[in-house]
C-alpha atoms as a PDB file:
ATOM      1  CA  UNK A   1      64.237  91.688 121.813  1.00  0.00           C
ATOM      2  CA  UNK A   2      61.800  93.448 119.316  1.00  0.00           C
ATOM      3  CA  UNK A   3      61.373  96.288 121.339  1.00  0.00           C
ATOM      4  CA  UNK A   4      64.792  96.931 121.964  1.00  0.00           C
ATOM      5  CA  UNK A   5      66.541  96.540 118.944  1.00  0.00           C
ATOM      6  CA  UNK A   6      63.800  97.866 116.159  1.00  0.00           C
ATOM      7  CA  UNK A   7      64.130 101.830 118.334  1.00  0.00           C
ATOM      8  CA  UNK A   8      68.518 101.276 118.479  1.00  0.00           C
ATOM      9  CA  UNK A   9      68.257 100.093 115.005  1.00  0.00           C
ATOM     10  CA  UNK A  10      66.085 103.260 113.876  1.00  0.00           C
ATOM     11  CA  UNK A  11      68.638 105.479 115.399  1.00  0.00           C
ATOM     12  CA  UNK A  12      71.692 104.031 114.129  1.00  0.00           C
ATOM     13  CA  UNK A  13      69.813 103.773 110.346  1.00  0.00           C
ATOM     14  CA  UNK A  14      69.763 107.715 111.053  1.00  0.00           C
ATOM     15  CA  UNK A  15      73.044 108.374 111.952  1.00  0.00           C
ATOM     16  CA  UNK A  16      74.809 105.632 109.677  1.00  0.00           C
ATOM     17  CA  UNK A  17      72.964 107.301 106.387  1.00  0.00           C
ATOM     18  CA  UNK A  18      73.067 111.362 107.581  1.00  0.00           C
ATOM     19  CA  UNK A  19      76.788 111.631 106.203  1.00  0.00           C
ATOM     20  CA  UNK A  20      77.206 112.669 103.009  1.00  0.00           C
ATOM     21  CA  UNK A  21      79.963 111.103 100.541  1.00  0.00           C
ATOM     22  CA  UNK A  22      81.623 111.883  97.366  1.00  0.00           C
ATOM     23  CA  UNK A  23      84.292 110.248  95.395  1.00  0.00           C
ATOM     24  CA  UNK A  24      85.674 109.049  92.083  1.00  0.00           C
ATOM     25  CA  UNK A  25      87.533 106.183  91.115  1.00  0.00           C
ATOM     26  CA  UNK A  26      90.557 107.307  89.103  1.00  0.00           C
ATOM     27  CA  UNK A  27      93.021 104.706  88.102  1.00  0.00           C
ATOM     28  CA  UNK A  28      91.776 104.017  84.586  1.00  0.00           C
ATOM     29  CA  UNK A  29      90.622 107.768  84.555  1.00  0.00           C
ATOM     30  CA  UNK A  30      94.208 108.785  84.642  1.00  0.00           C
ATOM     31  CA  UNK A  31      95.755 106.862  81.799  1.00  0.00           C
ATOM     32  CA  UNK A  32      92.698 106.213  79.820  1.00  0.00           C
ATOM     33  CA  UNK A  33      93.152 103.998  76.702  1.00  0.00           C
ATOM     34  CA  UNK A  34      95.796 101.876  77.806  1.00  0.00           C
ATOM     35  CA  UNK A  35      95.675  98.326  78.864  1.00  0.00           C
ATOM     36  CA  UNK A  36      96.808  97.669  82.515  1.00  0.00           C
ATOM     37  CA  UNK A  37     100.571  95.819  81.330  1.00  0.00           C
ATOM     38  CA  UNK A  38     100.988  99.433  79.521  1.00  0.00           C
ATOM     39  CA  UNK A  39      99.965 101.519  82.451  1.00  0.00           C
ATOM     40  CA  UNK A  40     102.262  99.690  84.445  1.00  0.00           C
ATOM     41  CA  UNK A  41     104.917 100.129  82.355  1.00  0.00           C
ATOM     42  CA  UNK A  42     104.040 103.928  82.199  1.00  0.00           C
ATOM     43  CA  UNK A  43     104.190 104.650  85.832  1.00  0.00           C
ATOM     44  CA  UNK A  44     107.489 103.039  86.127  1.00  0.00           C
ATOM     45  CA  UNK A  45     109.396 104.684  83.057  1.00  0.00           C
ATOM     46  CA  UNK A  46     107.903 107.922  84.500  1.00  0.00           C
ATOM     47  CA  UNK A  47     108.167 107.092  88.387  1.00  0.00           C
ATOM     48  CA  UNK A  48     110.903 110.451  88.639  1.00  0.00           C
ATOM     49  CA  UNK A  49     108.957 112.688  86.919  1.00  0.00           C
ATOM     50  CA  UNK A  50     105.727 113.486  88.719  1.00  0.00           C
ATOM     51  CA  UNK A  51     104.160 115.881  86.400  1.00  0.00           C
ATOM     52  CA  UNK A  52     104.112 112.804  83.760  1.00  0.00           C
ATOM     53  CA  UNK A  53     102.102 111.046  86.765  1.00  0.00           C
ATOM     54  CA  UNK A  54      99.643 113.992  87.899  1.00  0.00           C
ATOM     55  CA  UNK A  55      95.881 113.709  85.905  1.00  0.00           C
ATOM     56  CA  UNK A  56      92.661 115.716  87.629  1.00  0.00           C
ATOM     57  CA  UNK A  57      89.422 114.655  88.206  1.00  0.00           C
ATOM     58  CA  UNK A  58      86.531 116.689  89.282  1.00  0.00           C
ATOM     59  CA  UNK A  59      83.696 115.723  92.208  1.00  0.00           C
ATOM     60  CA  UNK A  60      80.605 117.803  92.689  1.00  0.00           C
ATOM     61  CA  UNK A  61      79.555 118.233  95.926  1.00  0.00           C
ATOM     62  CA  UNK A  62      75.610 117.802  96.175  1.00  0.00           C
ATOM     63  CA  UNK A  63      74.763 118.129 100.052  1.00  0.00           C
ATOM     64  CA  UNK A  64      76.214 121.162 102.441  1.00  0.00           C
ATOM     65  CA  UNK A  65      79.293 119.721 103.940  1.00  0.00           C
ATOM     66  CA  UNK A  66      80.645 120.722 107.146  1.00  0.00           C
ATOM     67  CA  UNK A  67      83.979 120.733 108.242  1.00  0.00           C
ATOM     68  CA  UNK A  68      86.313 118.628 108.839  1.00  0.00           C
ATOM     69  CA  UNK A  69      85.432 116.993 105.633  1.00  0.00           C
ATOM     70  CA  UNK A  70      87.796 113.864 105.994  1.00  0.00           C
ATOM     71  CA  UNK A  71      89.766 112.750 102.668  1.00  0.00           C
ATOM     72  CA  UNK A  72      90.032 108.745 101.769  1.00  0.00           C
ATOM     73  CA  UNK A  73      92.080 106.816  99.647  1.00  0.00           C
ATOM     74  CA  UNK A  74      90.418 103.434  98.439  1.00  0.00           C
ATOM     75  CA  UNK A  75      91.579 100.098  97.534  1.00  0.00           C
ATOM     76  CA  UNK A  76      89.893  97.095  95.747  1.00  0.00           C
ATOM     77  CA  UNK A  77      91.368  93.904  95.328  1.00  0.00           C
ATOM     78  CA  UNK A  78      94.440  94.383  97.442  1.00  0.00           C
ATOM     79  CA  UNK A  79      94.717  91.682 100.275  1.00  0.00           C
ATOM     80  CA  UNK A  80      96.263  93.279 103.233  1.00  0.00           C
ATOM     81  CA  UNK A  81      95.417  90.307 105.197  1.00  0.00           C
ATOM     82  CA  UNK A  82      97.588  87.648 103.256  1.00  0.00           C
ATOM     83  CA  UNK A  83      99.317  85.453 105.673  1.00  0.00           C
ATOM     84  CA  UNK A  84     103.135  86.351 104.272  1.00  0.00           C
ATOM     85  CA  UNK A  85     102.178  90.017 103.949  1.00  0.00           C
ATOM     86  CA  UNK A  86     100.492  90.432 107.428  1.00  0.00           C
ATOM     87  CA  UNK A  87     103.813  88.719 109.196  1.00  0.00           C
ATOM     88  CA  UNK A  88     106.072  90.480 107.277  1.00  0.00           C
ATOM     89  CA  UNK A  89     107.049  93.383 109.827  1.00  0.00           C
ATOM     90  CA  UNK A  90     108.793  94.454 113.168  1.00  0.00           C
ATOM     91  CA  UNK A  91     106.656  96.244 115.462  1.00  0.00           C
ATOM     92  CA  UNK A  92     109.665  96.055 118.007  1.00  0.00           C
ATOM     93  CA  UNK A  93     111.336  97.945 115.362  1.00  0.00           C
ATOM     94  CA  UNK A  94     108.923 100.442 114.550  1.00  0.00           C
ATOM     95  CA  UNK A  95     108.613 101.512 118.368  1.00  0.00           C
ATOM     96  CA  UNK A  96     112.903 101.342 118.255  1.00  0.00           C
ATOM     97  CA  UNK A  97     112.727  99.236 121.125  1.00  0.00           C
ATOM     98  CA  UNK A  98     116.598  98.346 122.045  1.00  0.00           C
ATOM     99  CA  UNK A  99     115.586  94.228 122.352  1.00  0.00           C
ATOM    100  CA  UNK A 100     113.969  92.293 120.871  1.00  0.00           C
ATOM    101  CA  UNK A 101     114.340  93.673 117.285  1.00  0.00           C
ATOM    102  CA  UNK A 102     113.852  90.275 115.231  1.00  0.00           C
ATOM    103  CA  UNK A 103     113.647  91.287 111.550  1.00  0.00           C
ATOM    104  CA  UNK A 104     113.814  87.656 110.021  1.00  0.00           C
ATOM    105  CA  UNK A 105     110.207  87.561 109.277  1.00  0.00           C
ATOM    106  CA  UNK A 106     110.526  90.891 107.117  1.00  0.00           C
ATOM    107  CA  UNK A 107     111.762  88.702 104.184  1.00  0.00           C
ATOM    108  CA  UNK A 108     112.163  89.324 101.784  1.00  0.00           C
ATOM    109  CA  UNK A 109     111.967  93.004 102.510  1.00  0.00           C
ATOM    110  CA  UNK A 110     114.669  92.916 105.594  1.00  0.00           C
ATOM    111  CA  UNK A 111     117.980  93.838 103.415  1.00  0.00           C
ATOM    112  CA  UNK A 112     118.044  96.029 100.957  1.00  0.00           C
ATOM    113  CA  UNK A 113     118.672  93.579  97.712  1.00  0.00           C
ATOM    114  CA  UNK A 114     119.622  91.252 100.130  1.00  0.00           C
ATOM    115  CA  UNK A 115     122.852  92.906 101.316  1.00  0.00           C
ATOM    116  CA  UNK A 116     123.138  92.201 104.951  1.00  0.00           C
ATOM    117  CA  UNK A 117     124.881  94.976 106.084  1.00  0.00           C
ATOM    118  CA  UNK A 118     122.005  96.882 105.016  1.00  0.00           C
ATOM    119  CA  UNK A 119     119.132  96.040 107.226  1.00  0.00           C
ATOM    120  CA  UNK A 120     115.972  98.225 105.979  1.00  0.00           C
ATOM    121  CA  UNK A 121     114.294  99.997 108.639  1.00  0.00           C
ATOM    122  CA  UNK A 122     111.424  99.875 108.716  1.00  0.00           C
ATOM    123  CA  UNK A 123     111.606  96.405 107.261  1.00  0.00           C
ATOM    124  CA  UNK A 124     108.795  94.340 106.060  1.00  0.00           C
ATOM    125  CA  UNK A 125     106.674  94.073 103.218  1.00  0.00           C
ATOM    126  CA  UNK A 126     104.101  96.039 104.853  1.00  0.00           C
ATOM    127  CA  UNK A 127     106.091  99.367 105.141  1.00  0.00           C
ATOM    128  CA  UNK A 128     107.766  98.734 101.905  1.00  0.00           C
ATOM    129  CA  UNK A 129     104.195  98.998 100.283  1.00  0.00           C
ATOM    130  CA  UNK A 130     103.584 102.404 101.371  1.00  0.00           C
ATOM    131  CA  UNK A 131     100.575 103.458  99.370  1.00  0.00           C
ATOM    132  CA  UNK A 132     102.481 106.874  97.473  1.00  0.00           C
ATOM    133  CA  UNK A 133      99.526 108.605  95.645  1.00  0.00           C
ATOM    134  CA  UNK A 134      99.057 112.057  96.748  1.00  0.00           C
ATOM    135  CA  UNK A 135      96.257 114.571  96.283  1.00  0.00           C
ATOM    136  CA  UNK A 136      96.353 118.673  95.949  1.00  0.00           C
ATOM    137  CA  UNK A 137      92.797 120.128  95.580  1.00  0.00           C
ATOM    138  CA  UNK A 138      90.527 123.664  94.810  1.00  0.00           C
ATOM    139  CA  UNK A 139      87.045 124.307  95.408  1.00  0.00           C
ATOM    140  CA  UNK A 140      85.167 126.271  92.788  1.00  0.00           C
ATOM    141  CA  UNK A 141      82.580 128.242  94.784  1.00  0.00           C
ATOM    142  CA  UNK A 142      79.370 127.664  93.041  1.00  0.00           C
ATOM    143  CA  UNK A 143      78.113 131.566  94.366  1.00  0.00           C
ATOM    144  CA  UNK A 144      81.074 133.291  93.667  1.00  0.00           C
ATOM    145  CA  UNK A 145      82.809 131.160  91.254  1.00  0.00           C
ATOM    146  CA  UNK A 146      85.932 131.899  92.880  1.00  0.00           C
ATOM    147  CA  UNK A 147      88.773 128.800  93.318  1.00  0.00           C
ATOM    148  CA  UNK A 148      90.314 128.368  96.445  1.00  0.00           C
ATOM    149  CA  UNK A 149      93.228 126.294  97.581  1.00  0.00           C
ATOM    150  CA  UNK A 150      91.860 123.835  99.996  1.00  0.00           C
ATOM    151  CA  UNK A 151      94.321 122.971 103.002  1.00  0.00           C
ATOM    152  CA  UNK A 152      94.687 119.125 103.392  1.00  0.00           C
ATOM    153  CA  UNK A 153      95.979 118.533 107.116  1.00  0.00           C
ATOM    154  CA  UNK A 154      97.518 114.788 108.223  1.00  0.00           C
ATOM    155  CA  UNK A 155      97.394 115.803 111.783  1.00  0.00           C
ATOM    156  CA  UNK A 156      95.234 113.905 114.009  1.00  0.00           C
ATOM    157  CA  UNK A 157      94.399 111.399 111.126  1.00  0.00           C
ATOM    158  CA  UNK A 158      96.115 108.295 113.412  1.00  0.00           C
ATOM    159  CA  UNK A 159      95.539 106.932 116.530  1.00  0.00           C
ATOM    160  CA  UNK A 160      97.011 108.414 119.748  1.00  0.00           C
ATOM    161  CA  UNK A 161      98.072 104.928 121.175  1.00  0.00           C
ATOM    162  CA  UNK A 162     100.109 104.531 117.693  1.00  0.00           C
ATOM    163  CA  UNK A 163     101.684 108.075 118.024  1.00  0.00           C
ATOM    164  CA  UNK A 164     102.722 107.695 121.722  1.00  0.00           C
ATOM    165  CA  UNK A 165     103.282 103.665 121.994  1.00  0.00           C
ATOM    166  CA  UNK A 166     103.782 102.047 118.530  1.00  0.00           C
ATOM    167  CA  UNK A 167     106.203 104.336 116.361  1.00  0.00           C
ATOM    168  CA  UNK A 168     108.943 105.577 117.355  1.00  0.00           C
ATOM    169  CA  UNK A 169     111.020 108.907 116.373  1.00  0.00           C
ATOM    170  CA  UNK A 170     113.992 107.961 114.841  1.00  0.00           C
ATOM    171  CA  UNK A 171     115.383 108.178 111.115  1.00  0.00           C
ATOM    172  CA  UNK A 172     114.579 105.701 108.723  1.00  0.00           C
ATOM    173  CA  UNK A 173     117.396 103.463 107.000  1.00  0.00           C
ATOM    174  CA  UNK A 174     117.547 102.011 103.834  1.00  0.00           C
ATOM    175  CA  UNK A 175     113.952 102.577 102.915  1.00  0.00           C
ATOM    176  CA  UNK A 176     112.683 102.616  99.670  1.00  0.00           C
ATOM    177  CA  UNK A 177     115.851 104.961  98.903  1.00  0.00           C
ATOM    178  CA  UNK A 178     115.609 105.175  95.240  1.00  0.00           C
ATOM    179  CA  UNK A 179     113.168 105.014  92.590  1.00  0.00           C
ATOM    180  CA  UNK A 180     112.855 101.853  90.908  1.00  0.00           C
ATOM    181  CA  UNK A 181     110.588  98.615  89.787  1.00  0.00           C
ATOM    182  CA  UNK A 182     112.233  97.233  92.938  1.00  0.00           C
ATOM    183  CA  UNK A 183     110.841 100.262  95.282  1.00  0.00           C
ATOM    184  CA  UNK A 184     107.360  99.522  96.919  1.00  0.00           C
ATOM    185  CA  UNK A 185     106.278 102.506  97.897  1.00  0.00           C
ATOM    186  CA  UNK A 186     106.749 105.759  99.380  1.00  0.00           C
ATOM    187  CA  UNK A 187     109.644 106.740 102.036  1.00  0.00           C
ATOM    188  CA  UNK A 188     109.413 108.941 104.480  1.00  0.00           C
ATOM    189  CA  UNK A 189     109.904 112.367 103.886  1.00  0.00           C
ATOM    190  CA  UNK A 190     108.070 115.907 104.140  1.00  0.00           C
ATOM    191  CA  UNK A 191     106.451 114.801 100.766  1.00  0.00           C
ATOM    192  CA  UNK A 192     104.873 111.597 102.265  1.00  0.00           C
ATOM    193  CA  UNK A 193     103.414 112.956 105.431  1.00  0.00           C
ATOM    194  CA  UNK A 194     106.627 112.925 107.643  1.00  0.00           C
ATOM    195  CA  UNK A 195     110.291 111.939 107.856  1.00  0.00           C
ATOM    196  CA  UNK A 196     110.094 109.590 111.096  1.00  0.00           C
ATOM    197  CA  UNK A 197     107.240 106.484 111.477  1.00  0.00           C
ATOM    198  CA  UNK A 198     106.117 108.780 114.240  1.00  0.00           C
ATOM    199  CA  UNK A 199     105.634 111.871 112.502  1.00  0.00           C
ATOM    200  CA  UNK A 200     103.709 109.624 109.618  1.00  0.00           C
ATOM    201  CA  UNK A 201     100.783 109.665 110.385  1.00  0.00           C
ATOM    202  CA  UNK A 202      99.852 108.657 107.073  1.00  0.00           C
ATOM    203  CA  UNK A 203     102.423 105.805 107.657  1.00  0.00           C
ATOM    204  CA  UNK A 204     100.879 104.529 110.767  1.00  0.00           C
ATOM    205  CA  UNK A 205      96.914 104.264 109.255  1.00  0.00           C
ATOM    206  CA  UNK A 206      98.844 102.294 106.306  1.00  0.00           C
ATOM    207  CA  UNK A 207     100.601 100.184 109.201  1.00  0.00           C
ATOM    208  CA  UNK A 208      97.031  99.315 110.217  1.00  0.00           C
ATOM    209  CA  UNK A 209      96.377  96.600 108.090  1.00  0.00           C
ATOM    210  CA  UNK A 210      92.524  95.554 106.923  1.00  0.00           C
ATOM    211  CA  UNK A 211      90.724  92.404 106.620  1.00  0.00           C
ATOM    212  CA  UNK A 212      89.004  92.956 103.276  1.00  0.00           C
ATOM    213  CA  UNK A 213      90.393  93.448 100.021  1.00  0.00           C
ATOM    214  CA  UNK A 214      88.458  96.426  99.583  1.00  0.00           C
ATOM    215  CA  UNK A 215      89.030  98.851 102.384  1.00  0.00           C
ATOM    216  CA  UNK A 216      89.595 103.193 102.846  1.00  0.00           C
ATOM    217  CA  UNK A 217      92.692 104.598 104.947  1.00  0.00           C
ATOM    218  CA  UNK A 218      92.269 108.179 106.087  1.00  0.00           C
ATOM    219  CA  UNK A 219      94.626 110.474 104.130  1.00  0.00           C
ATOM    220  CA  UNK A 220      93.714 114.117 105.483  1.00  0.00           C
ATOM    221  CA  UNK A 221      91.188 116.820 106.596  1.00  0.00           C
ATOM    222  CA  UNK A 222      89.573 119.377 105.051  1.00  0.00           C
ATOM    223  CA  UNK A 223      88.930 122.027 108.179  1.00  0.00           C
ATOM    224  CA  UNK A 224      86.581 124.488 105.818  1.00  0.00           C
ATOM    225  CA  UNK A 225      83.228 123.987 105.119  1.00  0.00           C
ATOM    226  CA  UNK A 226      82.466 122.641 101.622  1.00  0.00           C
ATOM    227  CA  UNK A 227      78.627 124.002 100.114  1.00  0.00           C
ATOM    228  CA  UNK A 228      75.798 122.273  97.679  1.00  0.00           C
ATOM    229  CA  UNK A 229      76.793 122.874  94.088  1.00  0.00           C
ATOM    230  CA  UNK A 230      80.438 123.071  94.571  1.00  0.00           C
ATOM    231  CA  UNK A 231      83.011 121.931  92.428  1.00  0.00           C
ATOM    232  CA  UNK A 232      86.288 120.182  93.749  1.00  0.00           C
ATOM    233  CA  UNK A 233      89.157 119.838  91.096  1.00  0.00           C
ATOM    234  CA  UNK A 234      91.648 116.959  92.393  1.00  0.00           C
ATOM    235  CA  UNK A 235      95.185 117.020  91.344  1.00  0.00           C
ATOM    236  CA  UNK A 236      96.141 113.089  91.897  1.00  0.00           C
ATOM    237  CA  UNK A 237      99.615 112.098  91.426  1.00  0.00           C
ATOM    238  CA  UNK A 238      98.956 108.787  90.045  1.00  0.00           C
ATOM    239  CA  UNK A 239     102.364 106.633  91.215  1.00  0.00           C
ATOM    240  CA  UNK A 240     100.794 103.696  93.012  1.00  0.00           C
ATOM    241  CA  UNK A 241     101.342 100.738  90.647  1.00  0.00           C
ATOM    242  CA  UNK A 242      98.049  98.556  91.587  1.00  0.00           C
ATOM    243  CA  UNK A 243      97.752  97.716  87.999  1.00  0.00           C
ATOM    244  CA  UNK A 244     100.084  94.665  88.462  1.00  0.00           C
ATOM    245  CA  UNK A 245      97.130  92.745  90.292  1.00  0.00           C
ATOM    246  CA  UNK A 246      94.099  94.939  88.521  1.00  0.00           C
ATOM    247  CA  UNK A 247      93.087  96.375  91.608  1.00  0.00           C
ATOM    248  CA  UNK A 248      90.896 100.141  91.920  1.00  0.00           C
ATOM    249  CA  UNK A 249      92.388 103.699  93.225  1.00  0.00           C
ATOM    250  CA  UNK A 250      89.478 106.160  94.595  1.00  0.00           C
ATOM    251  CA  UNK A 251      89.490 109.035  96.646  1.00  0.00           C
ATOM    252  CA  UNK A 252      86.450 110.188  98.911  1.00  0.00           C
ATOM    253  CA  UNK A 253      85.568 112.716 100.683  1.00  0.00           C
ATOM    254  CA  UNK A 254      83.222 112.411 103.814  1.00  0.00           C
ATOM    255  CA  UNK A 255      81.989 113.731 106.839  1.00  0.00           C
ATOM    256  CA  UNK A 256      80.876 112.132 110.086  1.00  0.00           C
ATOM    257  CA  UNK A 257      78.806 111.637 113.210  1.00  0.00           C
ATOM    258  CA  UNK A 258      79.110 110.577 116.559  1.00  0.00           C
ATOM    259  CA  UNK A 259      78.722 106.792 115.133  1.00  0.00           C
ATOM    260  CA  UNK A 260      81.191 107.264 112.293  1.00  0.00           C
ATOM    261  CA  UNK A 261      80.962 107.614 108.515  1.00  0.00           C
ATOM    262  CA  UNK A 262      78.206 106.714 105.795  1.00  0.00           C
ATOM    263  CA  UNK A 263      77.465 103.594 107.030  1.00  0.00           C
ATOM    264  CA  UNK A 264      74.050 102.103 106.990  1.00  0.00           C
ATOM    265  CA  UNK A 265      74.637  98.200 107.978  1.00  0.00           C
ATOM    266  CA  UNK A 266      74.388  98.528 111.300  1.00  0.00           C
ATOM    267  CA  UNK A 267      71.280 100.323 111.563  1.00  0.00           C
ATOM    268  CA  UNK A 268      70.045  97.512 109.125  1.00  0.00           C
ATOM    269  CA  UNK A 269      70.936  94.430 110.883  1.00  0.00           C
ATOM    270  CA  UNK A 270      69.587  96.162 114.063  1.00  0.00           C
ATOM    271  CA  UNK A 271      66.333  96.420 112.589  1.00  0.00           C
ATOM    272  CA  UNK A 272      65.999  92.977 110.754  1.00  0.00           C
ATOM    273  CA  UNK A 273      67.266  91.099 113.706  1.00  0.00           C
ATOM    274  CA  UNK A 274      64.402  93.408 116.077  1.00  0.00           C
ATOM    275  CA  UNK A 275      61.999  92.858 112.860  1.00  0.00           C
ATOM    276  CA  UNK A 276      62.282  88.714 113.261  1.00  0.00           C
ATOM    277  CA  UNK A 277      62.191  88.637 116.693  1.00  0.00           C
ATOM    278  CA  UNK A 278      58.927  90.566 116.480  1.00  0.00           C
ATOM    279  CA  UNK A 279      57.335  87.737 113.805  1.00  0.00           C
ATOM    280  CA  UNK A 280      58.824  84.911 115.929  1.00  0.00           C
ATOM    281  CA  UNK A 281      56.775  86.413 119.070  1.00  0.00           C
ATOM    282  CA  UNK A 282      53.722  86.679 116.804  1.00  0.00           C
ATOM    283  CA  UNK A 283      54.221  83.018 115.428  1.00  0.00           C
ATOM    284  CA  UNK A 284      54.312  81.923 118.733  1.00  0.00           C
ATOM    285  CA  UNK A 285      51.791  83.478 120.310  1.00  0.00           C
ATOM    286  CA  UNK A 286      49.168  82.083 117.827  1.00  0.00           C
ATOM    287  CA  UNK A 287      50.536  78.705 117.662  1.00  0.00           C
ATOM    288  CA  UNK A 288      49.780  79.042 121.768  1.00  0.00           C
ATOM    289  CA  UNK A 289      46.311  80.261 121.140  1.00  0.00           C
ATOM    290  CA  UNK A 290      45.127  77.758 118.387  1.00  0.00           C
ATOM    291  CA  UNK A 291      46.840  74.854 120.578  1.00  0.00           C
ATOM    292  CA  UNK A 292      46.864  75.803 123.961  1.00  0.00           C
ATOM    293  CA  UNK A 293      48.131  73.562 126.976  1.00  0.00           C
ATOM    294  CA  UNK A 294      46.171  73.019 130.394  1.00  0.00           C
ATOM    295  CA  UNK A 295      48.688  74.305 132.985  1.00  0.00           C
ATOM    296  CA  UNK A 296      49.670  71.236 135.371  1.00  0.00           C
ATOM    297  CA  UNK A 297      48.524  68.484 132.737  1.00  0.00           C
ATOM    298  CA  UNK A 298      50.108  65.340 134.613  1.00  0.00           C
ATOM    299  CA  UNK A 299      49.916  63.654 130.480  1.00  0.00           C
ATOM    300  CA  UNK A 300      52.240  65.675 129.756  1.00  0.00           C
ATOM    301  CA  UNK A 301      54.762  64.507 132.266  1.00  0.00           C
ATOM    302  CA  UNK A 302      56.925  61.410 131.653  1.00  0.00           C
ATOM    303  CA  UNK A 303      58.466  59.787 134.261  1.00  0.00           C
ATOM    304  CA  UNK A 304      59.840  56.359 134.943  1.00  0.00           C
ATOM    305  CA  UNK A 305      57.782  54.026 136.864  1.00  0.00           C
ATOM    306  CA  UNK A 306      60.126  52.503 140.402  1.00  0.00           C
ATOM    307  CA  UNK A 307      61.696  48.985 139.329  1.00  0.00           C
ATOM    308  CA  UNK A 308      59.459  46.146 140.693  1.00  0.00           C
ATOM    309  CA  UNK A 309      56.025  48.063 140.543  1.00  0.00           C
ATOM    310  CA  UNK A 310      52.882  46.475 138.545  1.00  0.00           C
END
């Protein structure tokens, strides 16, 4: 076991720690001096007027990064994986399958303030969260100086099965039509990533729901290289209320290998795991050289004598 895992665990401690990361958490950063009752209460008496909503923040890049550089939005403290929140959905609905479309478990997001001749689609708490923060960002060259406009693509940010199998092209109804304290989220539209679930793709990684309160959702990617010593300015529209519950907002950039993103556990628990098994064979081995056993030692059997001998 030892010399198996200690080699797989040295190559995936490699991999798992050779991308490079930067981000910010921004949240706080945006409305600074405020407790989180009056930032609430700021994003919603603002929610139709974005450029009361937008703040920057700055992240210096500190390690060549080569494209795509894949942008993250993160979460802390938000439990995706409540019981009433995870239920409350219609994947028939999302792929517009013609049967089957029960809706009663998207209460008590399945009409729109309860009406019932106006079934929301999609319905669901889930959808109706759509995370709405968006991101526009330059790069300051550190050589030249120079600020370019960095393109942020949502193509190919999803899963295939989702785009072929699991949302479907149609046009959304009643969903999150108007801006209010009653609105979740984001609709879809050109400004979200797409006007149908299936041209969302932002939509769809949202869909995807994760087990930990603290989790990252793919957003975009950067397809330009991004140098040491460069400066990215981040335009953040700041409309995601997660100051009702006191969760975090950050935003990451990353890049990747063949195993996947910064991500060092696996490596680790590769190694420890190889590391004991190594010590147990040790441990072993000298307990069976300072207390060694004659092979075919009949003492050392036990057996039961036949009924009726002396």
């Amino acid at each position: 076991m030892g010399v198996v895992l200690v080699p797989i665990g040295g190559v995936c401690l490699y991999y798992g720690m050779k991308p490079y990361e930067v981000g910010t958490r921004y949240d706080q950063t945006c409305l600074p001096n405020m407790t989180n009752t009056q930032r609430e209460s700021y994003i919603l008496t603002n929610a139709a007027n974005d450029n009361s909503l937008s703040c920057t923040v700055t992240l210096r890049v500190e390690e060549d990064m080569a494209a795509p550089v894949y942008v993250y939005y993160e979460l802390r403290g938000y439990y995706q994986n409540h019981r009433r929140y995870v239920k409350s959905r219609s994947d028939m609905q999302l792929a517009n399958e013609p049967k089957n479309q029960a809706t009663s478990l998207c209460d008590p997001q399945e009409y729109l303030n309860g009406n019932s001749s106006e079934l929301i689609n999609p319905c669901g708490l889930v959808a109706w969260s759509f995370f709405n923060d968006t991101y526009a960002m330059t790069v300051q060259n550190n050589g030249t100086g120079a600020s370019v406009l960095l393109a942020i693509s949502d193509e190919g940010i999803a899963f295939e099965s989702d785009i072929k199998y699991r949302f479907a092209n149609y046009t959304p109804e009643f969903f999150n039509p108007t801006i209010s304290t009653n609105r979740g989220g984001f609709n879809l539209s050109s400004t979200s990533g797409g006007a149908t679930p299936q041209e969302n793709q932002r939509f769809m990684n949202w869909m995807r729901l994760s087990a930990l309160p603290t989790f990252r959702k793919l957003w975009g990617i950067i397809n330009q290289d991004l140098k040491s010593g460069d400066s990215v300015t981040i335009t953040v529209y700041n409309r995601y209320n997660t100051y009702k519950f006191d969760g975090q907002k950050s935003i990451v950039l990353g890049t990747t290998t063949w195993l996947g993103g910064y991500n060092p556990f696996l490596g680790i628990a590769f190694l420890v795991t190889g590391g004991l098994s190594f010590v147990m064979a040790v441990v072993y081995m000298a307990l069976r050289m300072a207390k060694p056993r004659k092979f075919g030692d009949p003492s050392a059997l036990s057996f039961n004598k036949p009924a009726g001998s002396g």
